[in-house]
Protein backbone atom coordinates (compact mmCIF):
# COMPACT_ATOMS: atom_id res chain seq x y z
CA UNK A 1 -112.64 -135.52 104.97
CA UNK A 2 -110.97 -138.41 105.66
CA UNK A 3 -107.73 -139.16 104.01
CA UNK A 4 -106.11 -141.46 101.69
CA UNK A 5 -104.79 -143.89 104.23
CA UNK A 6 -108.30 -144.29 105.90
CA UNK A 7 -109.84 -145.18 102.54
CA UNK A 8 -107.18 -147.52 101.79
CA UNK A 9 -107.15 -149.63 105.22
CA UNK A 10 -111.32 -149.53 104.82
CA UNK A 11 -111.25 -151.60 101.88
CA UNK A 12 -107.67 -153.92 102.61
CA UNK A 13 -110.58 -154.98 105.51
CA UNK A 14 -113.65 -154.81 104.18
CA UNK A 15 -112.94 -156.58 100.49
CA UNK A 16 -108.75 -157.60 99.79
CA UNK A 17 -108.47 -159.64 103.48
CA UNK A 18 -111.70 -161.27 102.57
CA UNK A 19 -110.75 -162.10 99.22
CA UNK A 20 -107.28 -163.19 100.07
CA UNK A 21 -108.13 -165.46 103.28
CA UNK A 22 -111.79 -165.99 102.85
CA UNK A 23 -114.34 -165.24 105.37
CA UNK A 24 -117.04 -166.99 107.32
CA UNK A 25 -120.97 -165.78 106.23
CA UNK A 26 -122.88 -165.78 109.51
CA UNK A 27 -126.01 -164.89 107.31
CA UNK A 28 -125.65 -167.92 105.11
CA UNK A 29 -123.81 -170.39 107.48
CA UNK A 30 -121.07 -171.03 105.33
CA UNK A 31 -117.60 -170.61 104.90
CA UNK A 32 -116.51 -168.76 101.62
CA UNK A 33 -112.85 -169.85 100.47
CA UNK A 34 -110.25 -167.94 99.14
CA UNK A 35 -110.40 -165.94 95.96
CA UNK A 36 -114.19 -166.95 95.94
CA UNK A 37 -115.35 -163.65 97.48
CA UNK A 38 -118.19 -161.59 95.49
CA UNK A 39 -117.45 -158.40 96.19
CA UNK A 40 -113.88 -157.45 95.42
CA UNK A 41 -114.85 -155.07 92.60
CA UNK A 42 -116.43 -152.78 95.49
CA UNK A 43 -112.71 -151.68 96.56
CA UNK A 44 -112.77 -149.39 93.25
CA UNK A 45 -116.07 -147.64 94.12
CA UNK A 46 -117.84 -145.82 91.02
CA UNK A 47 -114.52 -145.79 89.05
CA UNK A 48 -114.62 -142.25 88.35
CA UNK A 49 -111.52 -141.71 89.90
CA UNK A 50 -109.85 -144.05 88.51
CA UNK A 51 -111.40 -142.79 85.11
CA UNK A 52 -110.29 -139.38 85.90
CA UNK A 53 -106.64 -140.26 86.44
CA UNK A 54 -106.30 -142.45 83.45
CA UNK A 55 -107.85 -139.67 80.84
CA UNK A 56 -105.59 -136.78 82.84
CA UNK A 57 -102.20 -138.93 82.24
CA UNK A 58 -103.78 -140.38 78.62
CA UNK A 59 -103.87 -136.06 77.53
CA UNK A 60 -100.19 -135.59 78.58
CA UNK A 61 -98.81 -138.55 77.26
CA UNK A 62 -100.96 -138.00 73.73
CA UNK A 63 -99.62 -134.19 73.81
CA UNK A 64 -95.91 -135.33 74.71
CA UNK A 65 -95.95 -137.95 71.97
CA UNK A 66 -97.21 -135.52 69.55
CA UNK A 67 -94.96 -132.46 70.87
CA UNK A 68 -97.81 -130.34 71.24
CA UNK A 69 -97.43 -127.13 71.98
CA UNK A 70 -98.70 -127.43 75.62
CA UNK A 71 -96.35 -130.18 76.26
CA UNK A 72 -93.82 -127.34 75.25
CA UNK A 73 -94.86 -124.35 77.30
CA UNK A 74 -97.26 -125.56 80.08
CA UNK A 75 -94.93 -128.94 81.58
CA UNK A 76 -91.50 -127.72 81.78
CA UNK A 77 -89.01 -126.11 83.57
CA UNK A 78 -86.83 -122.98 82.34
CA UNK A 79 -83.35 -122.90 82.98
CA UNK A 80 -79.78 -121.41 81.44
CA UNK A 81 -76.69 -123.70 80.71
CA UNK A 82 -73.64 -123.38 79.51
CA UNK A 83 -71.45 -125.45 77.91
CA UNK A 84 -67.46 -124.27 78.49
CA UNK A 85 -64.32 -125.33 76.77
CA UNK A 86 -61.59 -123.69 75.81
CA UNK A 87 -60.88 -119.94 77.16
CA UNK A 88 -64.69 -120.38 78.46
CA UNK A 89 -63.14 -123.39 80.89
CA UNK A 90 -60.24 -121.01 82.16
CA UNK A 91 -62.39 -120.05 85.34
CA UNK A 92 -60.82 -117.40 87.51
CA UNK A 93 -62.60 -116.02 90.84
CA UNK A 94 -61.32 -112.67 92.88
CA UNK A 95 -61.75 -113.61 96.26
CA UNK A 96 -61.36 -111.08 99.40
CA UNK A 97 -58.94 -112.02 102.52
CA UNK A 98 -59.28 -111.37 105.99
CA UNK A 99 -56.92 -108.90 105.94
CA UNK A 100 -58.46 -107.11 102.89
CA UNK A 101 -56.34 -108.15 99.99
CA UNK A 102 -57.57 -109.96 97.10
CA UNK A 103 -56.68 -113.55 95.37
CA UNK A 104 -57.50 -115.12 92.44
CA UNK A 105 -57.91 -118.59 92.41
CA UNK A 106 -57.92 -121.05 89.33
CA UNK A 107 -60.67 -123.32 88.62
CA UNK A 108 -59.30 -124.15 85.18
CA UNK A 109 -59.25 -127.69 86.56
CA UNK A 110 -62.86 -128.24 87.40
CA UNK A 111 -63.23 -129.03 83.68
CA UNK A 112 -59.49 -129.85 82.18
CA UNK A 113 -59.34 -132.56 84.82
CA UNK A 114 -62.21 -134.05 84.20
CA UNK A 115 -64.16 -133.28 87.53
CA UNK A 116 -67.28 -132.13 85.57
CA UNK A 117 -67.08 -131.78 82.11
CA UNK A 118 -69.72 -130.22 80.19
CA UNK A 119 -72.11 -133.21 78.94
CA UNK A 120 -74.97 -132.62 76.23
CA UNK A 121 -76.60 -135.65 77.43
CA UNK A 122 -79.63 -135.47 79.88
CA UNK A 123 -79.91 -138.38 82.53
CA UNK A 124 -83.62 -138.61 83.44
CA UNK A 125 -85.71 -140.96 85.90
CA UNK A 126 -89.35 -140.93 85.40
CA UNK A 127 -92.32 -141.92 87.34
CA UNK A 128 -95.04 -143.50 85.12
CA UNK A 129 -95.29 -143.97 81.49
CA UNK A 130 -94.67 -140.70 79.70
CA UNK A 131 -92.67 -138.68 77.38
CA UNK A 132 -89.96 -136.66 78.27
CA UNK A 133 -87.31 -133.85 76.51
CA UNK A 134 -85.53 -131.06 76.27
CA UNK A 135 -85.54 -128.20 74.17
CA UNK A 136 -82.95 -125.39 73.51
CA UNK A 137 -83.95 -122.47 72.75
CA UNK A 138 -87.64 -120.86 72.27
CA UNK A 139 -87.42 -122.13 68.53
CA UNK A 140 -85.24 -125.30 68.96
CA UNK A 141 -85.65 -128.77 67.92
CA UNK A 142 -87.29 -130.39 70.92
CA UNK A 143 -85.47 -134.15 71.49
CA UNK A 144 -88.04 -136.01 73.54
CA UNK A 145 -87.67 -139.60 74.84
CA UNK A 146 -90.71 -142.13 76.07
CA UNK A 147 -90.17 -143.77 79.10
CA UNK A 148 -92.40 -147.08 79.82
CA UNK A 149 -93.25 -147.04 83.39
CA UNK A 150 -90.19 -145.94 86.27
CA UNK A 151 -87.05 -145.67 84.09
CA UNK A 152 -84.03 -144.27 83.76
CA UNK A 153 -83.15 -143.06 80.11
CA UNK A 154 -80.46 -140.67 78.83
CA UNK A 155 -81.32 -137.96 76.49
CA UNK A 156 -78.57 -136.50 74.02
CA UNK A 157 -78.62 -133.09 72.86
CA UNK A 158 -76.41 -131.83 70.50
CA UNK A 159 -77.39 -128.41 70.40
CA UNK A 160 -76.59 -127.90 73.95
CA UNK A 161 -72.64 -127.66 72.88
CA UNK A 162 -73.01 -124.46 71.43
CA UNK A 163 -75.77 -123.25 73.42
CA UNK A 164 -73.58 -120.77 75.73
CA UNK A 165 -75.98 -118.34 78.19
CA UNK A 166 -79.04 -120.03 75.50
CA UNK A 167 -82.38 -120.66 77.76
CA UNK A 168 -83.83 -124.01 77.98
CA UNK A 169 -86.49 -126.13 78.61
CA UNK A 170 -86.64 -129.86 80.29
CA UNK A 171 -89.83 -131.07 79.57
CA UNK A 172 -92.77 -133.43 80.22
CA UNK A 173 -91.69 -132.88 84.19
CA UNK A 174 -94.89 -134.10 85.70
CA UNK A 175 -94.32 -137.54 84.51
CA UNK A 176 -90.24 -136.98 85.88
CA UNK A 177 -89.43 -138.08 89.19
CA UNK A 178 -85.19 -137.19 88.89
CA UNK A 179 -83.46 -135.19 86.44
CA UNK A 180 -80.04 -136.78 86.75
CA UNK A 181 -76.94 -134.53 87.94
CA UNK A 182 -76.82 -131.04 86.24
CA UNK A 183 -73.77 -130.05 87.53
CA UNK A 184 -72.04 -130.59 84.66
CA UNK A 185 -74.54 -128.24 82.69
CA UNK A 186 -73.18 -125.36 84.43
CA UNK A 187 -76.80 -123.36 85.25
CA UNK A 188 -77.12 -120.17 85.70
CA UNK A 189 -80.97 -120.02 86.44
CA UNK A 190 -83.69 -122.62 87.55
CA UNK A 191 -87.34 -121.78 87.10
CA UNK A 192 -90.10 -124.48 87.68
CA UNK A 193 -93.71 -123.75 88.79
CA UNK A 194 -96.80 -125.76 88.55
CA UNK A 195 -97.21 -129.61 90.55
CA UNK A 196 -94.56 -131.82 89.85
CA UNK A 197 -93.69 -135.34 91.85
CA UNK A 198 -89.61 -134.69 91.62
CA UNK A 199 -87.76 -136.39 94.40
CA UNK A 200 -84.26 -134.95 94.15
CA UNK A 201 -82.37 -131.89 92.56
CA UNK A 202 -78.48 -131.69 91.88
CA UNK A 203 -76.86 -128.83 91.05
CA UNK A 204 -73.52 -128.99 92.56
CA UNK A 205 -70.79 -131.53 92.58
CA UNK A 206 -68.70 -132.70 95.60
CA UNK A 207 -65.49 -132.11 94.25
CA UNK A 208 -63.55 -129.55 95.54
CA UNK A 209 -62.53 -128.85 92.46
CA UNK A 210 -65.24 -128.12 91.34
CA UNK A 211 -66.74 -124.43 90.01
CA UNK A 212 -69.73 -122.81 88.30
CA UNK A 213 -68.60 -119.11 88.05
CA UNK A 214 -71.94 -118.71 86.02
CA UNK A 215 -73.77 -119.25 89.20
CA UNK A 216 -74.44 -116.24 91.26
CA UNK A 217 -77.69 -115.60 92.87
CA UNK A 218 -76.16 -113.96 95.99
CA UNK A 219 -74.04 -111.27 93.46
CA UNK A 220 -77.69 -110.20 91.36
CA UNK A 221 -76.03 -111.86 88.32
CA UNK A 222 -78.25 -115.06 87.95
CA UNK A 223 -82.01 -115.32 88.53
CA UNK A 224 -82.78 -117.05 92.16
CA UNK A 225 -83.97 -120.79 91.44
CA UNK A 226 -87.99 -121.33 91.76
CA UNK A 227 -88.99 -124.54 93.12
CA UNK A 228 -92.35 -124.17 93.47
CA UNK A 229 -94.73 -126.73 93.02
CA UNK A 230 -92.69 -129.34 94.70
CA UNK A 231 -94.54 -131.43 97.12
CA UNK A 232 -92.08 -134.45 96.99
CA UNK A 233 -88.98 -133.15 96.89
């Protein structure tokens, strides 16, 4: 039962120190030098962890490479966007006052000004070598991306400019460690289950300007987001 860090100290003292300094062998009477110790191979044990992990990551990046239909429905996340311009930019929200009266207040500028203008390009950060996309629509074209390693590579949709209240799908997520700032996709729902290693979610934007009248979990108009699954963020 012990854990990961245990493991990992056992063998920096029993075989990498060794190997690094060099060690005296009282059963031999002599002095081994550095980088001449035997038994460094013993830090990776029988190997079939290490054989496990590579064929589990080898499957997903095969079946994102490919597009396979589990790299489509099994590693993703469901969400709704919206892209707004024109008439769909002139945002308007009826607010209560104290004293019971009602205002409406003008967000027309959280998009005319340039505070968070709807983008069809996807900004993502993975964590190992993988492939990564985004699909829109059940039936869409999926645009997919491989990413060599921890890097950050933008994705550009085109479909996602008339795509209005469509559902999507980000994915190849287990390989993700950021999905960039969706603000400016304007979400109405967020849906993500199974493990995942993401580190950070935006939604929002600090701008004071700024205004997603599609999002409304608190009013019953927009599904609540699920985040399950998330043991790094």
């Amino acid at each position: 039962m012990a854990n990961e860090a245990f493991y990992n100290g056992d063998a920096q003292y029993k075989y990498i120190r060794p190997a690094v300094n060099g060690y005296w062998d009282g059963l031999n009477n002599v002095q081994i030098k550095p980088g001449e110790a035997p038994y460094l191979y013993a830090a990776q044990g029988d190997r079939s962890l290490d054989r496990e992990y590579f064929l589990t990551n080898r499957i997903k990046f095969l079946r994102g490479k490919h597009g396979s239909d589990d790299f489509k429905t099994n590693d993703r996340i469901t969400f709704r966007l919206y892209y707004p311009t024109g008439q769909e930019a002139n945002f308007k929200e009826t607010v209560t006052n104290p004293d019971g009266t009602t205002s409406v207040i003008d967000h027309s500028n959280s998009v005319a000004e340039g505070v968070a203008p709807p983008s069809d390009t996807f900004t993502f950060e993975s964590l190992q070598t993988c492939y990564a996309g985004v699909l829109i629509g059940a039936n869409g074209h999926v645009v997919k991306e491989r990413f060599d390693g921890e890097e950050k590579k933008a994705i550009k949709v085109q479909e996602a400019q008339s795509a209005n209240g469509t559902e999507a799908y980000l994915l190849g997520v287990s390989g993700l460690k950021d999905l960039g700032d969706l603000s400016d996709k304007y979400p109405q729902k967020f849906i993500m289950s199974g493990q995942n290693k993401l580190r950070s979610l935006t939604f929002g934007n600090p701008h004071k300007d700024y205004y997603n009248p599609f999002w409304r979990p608190e009013e019953g108009n927009s599904t609540p987001i699920g985040l399950s699954g998330c043991t790094y963020l």
